[in-house]
C-alpha atoms as a PDB file:
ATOM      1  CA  UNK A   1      98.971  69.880 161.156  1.00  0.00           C
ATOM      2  CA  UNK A   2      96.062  67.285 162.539  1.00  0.00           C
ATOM      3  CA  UNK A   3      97.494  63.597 163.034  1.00  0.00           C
ATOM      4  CA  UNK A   4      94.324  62.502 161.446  1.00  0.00           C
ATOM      5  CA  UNK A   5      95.223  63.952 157.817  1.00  0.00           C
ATOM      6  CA  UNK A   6      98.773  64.359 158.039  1.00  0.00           C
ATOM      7  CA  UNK A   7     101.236  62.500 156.732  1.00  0.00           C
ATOM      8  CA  UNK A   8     104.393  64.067 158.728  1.00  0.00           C
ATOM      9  CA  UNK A   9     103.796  64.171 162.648  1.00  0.00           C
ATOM     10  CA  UNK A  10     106.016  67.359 164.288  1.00  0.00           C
ATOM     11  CA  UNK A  11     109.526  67.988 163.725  1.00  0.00           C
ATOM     12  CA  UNK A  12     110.946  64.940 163.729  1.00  0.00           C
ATOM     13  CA  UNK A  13     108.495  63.127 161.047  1.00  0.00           C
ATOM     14  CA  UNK A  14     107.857  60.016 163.496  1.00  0.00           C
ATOM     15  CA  UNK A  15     105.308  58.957 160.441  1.00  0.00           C
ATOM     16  CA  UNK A  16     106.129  58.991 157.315  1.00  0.00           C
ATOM     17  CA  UNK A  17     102.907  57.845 155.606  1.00  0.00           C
ATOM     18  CA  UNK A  18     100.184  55.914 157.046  1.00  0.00           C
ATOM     19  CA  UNK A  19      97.578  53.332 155.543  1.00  0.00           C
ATOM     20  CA  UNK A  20      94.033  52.473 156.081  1.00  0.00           C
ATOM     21  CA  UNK A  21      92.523  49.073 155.490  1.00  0.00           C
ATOM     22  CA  UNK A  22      90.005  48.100 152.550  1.00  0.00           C
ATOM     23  CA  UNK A  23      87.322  45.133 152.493  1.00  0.00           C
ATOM     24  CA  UNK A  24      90.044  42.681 151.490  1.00  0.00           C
ATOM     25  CA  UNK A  25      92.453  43.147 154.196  1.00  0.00           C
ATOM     26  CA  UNK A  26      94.527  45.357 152.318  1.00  0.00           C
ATOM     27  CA  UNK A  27      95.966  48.800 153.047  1.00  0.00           C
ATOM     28  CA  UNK A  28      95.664  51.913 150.474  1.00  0.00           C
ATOM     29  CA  UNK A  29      96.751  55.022 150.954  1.00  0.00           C
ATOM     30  CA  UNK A  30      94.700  57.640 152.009  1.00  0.00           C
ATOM     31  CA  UNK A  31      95.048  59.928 148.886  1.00  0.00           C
ATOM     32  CA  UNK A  32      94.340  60.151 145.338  1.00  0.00           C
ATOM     33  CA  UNK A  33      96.788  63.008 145.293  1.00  0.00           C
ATOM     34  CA  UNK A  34     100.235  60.909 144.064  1.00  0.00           C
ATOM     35  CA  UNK A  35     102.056  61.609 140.892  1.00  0.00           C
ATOM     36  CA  UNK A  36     105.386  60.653 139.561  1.00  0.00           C
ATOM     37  CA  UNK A  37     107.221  63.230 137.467  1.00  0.00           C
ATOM     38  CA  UNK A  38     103.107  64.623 136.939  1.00  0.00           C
ATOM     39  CA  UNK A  39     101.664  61.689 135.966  1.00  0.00           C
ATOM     40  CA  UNK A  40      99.249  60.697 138.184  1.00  0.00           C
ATOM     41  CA  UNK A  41      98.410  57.815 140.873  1.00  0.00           C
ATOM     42  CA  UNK A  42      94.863  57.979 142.450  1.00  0.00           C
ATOM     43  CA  UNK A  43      95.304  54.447 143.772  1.00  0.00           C
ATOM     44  CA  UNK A  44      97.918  52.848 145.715  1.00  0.00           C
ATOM     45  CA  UNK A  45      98.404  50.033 147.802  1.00  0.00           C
ATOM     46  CA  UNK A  46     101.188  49.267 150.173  1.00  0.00           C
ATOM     47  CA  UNK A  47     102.238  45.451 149.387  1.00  0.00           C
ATOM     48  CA  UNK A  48     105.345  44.434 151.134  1.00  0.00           C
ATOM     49  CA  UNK A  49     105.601  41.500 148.580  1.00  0.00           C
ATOM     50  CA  UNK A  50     106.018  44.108 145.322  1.00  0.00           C
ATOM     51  CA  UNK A  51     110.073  44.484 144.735  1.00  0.00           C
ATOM     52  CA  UNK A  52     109.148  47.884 143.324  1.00  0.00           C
ATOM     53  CA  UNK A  53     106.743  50.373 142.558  1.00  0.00           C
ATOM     54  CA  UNK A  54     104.413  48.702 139.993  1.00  0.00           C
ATOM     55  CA  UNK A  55     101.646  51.222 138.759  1.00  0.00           C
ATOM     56  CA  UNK A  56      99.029  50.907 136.915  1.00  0.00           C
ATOM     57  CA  UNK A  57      98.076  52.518 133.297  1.00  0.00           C
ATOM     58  CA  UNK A  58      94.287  53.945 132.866  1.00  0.00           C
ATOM     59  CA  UNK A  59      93.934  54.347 129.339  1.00  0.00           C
ATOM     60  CA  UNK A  60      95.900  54.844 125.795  1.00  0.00           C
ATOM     61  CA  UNK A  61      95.935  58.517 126.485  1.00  0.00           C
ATOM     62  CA  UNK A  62      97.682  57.846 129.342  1.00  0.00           C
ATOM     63  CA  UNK A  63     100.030  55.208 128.192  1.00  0.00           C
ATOM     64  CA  UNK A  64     100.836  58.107 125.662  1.00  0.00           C
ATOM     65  CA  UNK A  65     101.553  61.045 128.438  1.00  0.00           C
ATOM     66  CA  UNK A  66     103.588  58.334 129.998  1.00  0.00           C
ATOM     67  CA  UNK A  67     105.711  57.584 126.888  1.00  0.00           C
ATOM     68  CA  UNK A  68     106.091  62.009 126.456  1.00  0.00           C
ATOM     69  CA  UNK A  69     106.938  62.749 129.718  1.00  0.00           C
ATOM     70  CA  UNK A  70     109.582  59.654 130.205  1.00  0.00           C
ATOM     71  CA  UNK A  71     110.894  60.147 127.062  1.00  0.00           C
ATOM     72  CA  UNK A  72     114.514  61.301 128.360  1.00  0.00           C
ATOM     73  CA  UNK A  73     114.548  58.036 130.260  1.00  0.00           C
ATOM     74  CA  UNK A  74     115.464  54.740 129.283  1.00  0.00           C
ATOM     75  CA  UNK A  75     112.537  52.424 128.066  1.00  0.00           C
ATOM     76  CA  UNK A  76     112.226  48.896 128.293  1.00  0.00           C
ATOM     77  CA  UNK A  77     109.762  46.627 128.031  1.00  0.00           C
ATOM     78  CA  UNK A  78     109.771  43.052 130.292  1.00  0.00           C
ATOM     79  CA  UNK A  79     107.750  40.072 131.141  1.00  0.00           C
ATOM     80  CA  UNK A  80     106.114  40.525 134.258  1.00  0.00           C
ATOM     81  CA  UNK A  81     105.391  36.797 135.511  1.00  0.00           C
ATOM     82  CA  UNK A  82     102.829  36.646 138.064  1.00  0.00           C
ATOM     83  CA  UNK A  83     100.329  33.543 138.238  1.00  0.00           C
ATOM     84  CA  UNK A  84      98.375  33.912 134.900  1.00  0.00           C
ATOM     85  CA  UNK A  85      97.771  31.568 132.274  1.00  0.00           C
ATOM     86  CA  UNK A  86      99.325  34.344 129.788  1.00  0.00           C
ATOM     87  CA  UNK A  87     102.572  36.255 131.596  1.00  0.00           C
ATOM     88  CA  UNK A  88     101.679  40.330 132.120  1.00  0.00           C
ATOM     89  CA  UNK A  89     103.451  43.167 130.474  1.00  0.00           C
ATOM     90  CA  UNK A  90     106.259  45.455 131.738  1.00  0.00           C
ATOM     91  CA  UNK A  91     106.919  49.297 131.260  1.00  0.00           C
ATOM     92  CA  UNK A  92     110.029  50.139 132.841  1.00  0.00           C
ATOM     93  CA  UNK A  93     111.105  53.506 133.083  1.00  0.00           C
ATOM     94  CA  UNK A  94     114.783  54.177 134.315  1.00  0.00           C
ATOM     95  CA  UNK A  95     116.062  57.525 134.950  1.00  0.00           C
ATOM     96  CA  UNK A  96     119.071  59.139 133.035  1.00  0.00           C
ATOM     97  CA  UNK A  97     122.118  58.229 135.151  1.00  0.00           C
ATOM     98  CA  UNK A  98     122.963  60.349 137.938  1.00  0.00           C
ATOM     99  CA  UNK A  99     119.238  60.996 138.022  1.00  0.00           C
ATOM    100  CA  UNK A 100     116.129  59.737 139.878  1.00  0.00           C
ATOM    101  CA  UNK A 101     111.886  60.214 139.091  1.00  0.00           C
ATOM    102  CA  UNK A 102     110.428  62.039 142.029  1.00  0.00           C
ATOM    103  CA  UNK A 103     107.302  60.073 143.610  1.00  0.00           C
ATOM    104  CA  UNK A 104     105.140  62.199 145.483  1.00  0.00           C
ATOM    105  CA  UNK A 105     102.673  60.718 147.631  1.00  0.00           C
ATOM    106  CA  UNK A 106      99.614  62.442 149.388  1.00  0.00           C
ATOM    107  CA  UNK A 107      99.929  65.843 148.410  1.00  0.00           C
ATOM    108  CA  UNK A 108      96.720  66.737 150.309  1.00  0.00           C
ATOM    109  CA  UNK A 109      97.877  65.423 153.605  1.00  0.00           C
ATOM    110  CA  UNK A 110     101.102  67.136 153.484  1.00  0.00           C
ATOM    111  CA  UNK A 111     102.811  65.169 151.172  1.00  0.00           C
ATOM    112  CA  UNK A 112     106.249  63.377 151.130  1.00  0.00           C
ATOM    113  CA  UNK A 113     108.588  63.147 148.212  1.00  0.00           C
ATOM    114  CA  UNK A 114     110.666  59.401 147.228  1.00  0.00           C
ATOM    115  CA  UNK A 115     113.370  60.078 144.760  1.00  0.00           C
ATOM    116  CA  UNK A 116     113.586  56.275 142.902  1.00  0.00           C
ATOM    117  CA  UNK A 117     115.672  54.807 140.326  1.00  0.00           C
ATOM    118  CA  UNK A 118     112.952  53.169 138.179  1.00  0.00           C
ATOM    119  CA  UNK A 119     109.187  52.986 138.433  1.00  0.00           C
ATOM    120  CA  UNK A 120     107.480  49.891 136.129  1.00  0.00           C
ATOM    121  CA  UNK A 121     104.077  50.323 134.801  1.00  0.00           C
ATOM    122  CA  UNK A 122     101.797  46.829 133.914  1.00  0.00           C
ATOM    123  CA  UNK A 123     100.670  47.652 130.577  1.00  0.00           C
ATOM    124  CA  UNK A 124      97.564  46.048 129.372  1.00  0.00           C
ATOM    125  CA  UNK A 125      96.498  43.508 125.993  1.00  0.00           C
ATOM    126  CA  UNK A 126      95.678  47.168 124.867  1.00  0.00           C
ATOM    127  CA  UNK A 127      98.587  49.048 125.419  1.00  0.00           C
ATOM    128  CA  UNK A 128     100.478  46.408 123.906  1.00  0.00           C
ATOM    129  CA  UNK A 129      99.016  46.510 120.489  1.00  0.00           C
ATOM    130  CA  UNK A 130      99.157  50.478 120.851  1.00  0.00           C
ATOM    131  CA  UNK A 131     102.911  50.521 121.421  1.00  0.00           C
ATOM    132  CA  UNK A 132     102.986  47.626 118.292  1.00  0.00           C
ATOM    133  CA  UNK A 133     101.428  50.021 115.792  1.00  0.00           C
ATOM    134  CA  UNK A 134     103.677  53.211 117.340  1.00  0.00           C
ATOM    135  CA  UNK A 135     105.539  54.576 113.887  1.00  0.00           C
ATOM    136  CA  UNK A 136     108.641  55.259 115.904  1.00  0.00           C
ATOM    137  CA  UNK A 137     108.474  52.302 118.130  1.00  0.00           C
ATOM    138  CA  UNK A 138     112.138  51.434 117.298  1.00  0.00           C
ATOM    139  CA  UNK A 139     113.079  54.562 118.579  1.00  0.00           C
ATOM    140  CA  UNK A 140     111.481  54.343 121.358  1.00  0.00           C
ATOM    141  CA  UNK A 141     112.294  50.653 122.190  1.00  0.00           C
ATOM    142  CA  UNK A 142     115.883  48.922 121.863  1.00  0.00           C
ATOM    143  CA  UNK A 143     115.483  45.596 120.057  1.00  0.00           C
ATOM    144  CA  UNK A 144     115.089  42.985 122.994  1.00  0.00           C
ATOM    145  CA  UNK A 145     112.009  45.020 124.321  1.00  0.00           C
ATOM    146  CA  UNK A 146     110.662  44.519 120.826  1.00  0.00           C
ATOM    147  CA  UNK A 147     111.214  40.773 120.861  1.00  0.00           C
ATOM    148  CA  UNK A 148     109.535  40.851 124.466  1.00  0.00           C
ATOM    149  CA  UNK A 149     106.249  43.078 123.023  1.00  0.00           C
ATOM    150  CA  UNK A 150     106.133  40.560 120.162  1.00  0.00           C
ATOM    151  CA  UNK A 151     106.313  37.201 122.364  1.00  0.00           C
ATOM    152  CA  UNK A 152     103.635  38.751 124.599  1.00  0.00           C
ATOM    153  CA  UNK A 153     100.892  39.268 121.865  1.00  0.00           C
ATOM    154  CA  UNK A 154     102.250  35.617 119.845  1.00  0.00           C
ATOM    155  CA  UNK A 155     101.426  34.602 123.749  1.00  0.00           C
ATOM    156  CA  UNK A 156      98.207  36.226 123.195  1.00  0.00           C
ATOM    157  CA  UNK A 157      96.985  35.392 120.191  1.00  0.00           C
ATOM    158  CA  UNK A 158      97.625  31.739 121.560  1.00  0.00           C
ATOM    159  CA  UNK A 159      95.928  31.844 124.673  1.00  0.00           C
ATOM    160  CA  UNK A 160      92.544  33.446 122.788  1.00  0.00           C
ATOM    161  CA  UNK A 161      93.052  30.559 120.110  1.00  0.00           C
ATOM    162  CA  UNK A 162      93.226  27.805 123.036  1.00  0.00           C
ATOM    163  CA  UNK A 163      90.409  29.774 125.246  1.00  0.00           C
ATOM    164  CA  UNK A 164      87.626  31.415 122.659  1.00  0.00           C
ATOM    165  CA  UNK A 165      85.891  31.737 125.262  1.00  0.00           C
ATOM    166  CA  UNK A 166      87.349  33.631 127.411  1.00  0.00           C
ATOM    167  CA  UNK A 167      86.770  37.697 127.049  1.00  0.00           C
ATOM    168  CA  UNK A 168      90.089  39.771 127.088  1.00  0.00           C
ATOM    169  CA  UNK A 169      88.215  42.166 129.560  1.00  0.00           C
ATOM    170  CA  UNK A 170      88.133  40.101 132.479  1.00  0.00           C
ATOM    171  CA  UNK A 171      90.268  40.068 135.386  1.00  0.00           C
ATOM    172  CA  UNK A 172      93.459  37.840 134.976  1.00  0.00           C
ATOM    173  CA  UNK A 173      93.881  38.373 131.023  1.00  0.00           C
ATOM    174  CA  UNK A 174      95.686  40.997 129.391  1.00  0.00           C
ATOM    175  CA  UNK A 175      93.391  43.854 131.611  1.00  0.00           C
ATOM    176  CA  UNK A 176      94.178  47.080 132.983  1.00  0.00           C
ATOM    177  CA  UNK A 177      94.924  47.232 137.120  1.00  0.00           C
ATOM    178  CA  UNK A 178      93.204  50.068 139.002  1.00  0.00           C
ATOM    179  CA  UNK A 179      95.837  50.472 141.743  1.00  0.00           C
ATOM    180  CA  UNK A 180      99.627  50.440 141.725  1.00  0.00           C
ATOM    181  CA  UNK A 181     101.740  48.750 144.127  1.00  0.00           C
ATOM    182  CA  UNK A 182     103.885  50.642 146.890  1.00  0.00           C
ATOM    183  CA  UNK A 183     106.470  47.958 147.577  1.00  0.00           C
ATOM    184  CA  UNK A 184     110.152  46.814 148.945  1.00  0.00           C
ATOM    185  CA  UNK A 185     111.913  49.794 147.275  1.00  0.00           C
ATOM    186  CA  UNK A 186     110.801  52.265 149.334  1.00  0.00           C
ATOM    187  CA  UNK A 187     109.674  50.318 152.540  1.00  0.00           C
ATOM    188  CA  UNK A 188     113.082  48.269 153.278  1.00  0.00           C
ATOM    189  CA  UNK A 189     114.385  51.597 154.554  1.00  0.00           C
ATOM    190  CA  UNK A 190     111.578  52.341 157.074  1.00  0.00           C
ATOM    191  CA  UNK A 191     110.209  50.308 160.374  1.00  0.00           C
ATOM    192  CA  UNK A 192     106.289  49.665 159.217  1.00  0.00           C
ATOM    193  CA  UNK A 193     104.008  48.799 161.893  1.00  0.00           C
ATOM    194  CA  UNK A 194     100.667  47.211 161.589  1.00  0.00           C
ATOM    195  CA  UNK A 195      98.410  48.351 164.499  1.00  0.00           C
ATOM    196  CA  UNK A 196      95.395  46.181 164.523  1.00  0.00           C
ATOM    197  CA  UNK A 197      93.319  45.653 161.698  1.00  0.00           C
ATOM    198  CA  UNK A 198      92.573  49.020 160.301  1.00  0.00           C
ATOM    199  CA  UNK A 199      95.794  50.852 160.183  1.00  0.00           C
ATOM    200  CA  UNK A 200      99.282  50.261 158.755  1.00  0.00           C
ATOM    201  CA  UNK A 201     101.736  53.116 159.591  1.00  0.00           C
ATOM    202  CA  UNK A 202     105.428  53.814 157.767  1.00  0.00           C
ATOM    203  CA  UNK A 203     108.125  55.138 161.013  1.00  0.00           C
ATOM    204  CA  UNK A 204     111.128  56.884 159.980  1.00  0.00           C
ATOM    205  CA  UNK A 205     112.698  55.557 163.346  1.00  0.00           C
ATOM    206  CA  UNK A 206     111.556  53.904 166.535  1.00  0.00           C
ATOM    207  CA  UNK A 207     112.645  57.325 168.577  1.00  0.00           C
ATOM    208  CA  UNK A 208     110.089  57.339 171.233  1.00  0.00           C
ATOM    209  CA  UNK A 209     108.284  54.170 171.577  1.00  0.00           C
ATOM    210  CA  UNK A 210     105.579  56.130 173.809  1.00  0.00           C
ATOM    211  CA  UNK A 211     104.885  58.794 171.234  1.00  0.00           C
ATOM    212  CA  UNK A 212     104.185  56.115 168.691  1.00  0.00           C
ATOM    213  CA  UNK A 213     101.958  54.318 170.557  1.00  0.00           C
ATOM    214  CA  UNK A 214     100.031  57.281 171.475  1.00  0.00           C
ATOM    215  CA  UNK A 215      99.428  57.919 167.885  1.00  0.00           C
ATOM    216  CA  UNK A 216      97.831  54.118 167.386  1.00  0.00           C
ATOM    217  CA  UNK A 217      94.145  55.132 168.111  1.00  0.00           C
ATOM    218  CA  UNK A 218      94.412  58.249 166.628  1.00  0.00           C
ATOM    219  CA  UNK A 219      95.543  56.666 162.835  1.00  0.00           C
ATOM    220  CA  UNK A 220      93.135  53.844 163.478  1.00  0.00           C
ATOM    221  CA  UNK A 221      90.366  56.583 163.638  1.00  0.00           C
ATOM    222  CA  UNK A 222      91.232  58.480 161.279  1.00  0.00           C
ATOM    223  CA  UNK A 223      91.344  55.565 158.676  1.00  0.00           C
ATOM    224  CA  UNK A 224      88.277  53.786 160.159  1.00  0.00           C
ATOM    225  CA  UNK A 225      87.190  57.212 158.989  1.00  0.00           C
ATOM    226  CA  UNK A 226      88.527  57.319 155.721  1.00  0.00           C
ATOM    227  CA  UNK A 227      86.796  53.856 154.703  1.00  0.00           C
ATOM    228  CA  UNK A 228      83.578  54.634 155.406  1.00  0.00           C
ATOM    229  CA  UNK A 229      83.711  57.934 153.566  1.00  0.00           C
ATOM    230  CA  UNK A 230      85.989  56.331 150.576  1.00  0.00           C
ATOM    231  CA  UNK A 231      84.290  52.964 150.549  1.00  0.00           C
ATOM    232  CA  UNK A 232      82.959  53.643 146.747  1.00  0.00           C
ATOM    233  CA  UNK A 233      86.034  53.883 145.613  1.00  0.00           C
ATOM    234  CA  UNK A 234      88.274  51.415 146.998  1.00  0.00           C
ATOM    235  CA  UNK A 235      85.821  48.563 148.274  1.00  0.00           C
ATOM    236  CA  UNK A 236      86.028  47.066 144.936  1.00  0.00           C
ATOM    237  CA  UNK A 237      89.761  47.308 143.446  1.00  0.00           C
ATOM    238  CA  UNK A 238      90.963  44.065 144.637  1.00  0.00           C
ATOM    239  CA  UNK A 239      88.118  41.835 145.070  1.00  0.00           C
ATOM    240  CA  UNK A 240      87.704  41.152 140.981  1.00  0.00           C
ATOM    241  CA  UNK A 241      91.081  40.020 140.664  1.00  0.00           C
ATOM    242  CA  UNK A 242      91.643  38.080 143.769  1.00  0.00           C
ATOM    243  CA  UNK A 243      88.323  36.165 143.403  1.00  0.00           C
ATOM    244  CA  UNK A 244      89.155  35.393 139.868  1.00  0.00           C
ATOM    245  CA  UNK A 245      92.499  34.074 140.441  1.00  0.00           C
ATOM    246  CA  UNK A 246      91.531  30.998 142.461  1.00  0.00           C
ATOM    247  CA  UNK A 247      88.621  29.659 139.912  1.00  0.00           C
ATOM    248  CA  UNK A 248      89.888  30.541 136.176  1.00  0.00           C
ATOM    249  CA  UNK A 249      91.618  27.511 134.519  1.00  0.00           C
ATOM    250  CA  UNK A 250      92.551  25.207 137.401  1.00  0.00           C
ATOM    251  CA  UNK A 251      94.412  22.720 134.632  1.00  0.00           C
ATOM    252  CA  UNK A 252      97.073  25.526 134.173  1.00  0.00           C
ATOM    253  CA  UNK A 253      97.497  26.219 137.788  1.00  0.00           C
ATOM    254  CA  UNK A 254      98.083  22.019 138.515  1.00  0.00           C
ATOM    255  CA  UNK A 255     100.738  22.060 135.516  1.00  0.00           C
ATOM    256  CA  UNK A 256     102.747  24.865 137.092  1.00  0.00           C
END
């Protein structure tokens, strides 16, 4: 298998997964190809500050596959903090006990399974009044996540009352995200290296310090590579949010 798709690098898997660099200084997977339990992930970013995997949700027909396929799991619904003026939404989805949700990441460049726990989806303003109007909701949803769905859109509500001017579509308030998160749940149990400033690679163990390092211009090609041919799709996915968050309502930000 050729080190500049592949995911797993001979016998002993030196790599586990490997990362190329966007516009903003961030890495992304090279692969649209990710799915948990079949539901799928086209964009995800490594982000050694994320507890968990945090993914995102792309529409109401999706929020609804989500809610069929998880539905032997354990649903609950949290606050999920974050710098906002108004405090984001939570999906959590736990698996049955005994049991864990199978993650499978770049099925195209070889692919590499992650049994987890728990995966958490951000749910938007959206999703939120979907899941309020859901006829079976309280079947769905013990009683606490119900308090938690109804202080988000009181919070809601509030925040358009005290900002009429501000849209619900843009960037900070109640919107969807277009990536997920690949965080500390998976990556405390692997040595991540970043080489430069175009690659970030995931090591299963140090083994052969040679070997790795003869892999370093290699990766860096190959996601120099990836960029340039992928630049449509990922220049963008970070820059609206991250631009936003550093101008919209200073007042709140001084008060915090």
């Amino acid at each position: 298998m050729s080190v500049y798709g592949a995911c797993k690098v001979g016998k002993d898997q030196i790599i586990v997964l490997w990362a190329a660099q966007g516009k903003k200084d961030r890495y992304f997977l090279p692969s649209q190809q990710n799915d948990i339990c079949g539901v799928p992930i086209p964009h995800l970013l490594v982000d050694t500050g994320c507890s968990s995997i945090l993914l995102p949700v792309a529409n109401l027909n999706e929020l609804q596959s989500i809610l069929d396929t998880f539905k032997h799991c354990i649903l609950s619904l949290h606050p999920g903090g974050g710098i906002a003026a108004l405090p984001t939404l939570v999906l959590r989805v736990t698996a049955p006990k005994h049991q864990s949700l199978p993650l499978v990441l770049c099925q195209d460049l070889g692919g590499v399974t992650f049994d987890i726990p728990y995966v958490r989806y951000h749910l938007s303003l959206e999703d939120a009044n979907y899941l309020s109007q859901l006829k079976d909701l309280k079947s769905i949803f013990e009683d606490k996540s119900l308090k938690v769905l109804n202080d988000y859109l009181v919070g809601a509500q509030t925040f358009l009352t005290n900002y009429p001017n501000h849209h619900p579509d843009k960037p900070q308030f109640g919107s969807r995200k277009r990536y997920g998160l690949f965080g500390q749940m998976i990556l405390r149990d692997y040595f991540s290296v970043q080489c430069g400033t175009d690659v970030w690679l995931m090591i299963k163990t140090i083994g052969d310090l040679g070997v790795i390092h003869t892999l370093f211009e290699k990766y860096i090609k190959a996601a120099q590579t990836y960029v340039v041919n992928h630049q449509d799709e990922y220049i963008d996915l970070v820059d609206e949010e991250h631009e936003e968050e550093h101008n919209d309502y200073p007042q709140d930000r001084e008060e915090e």
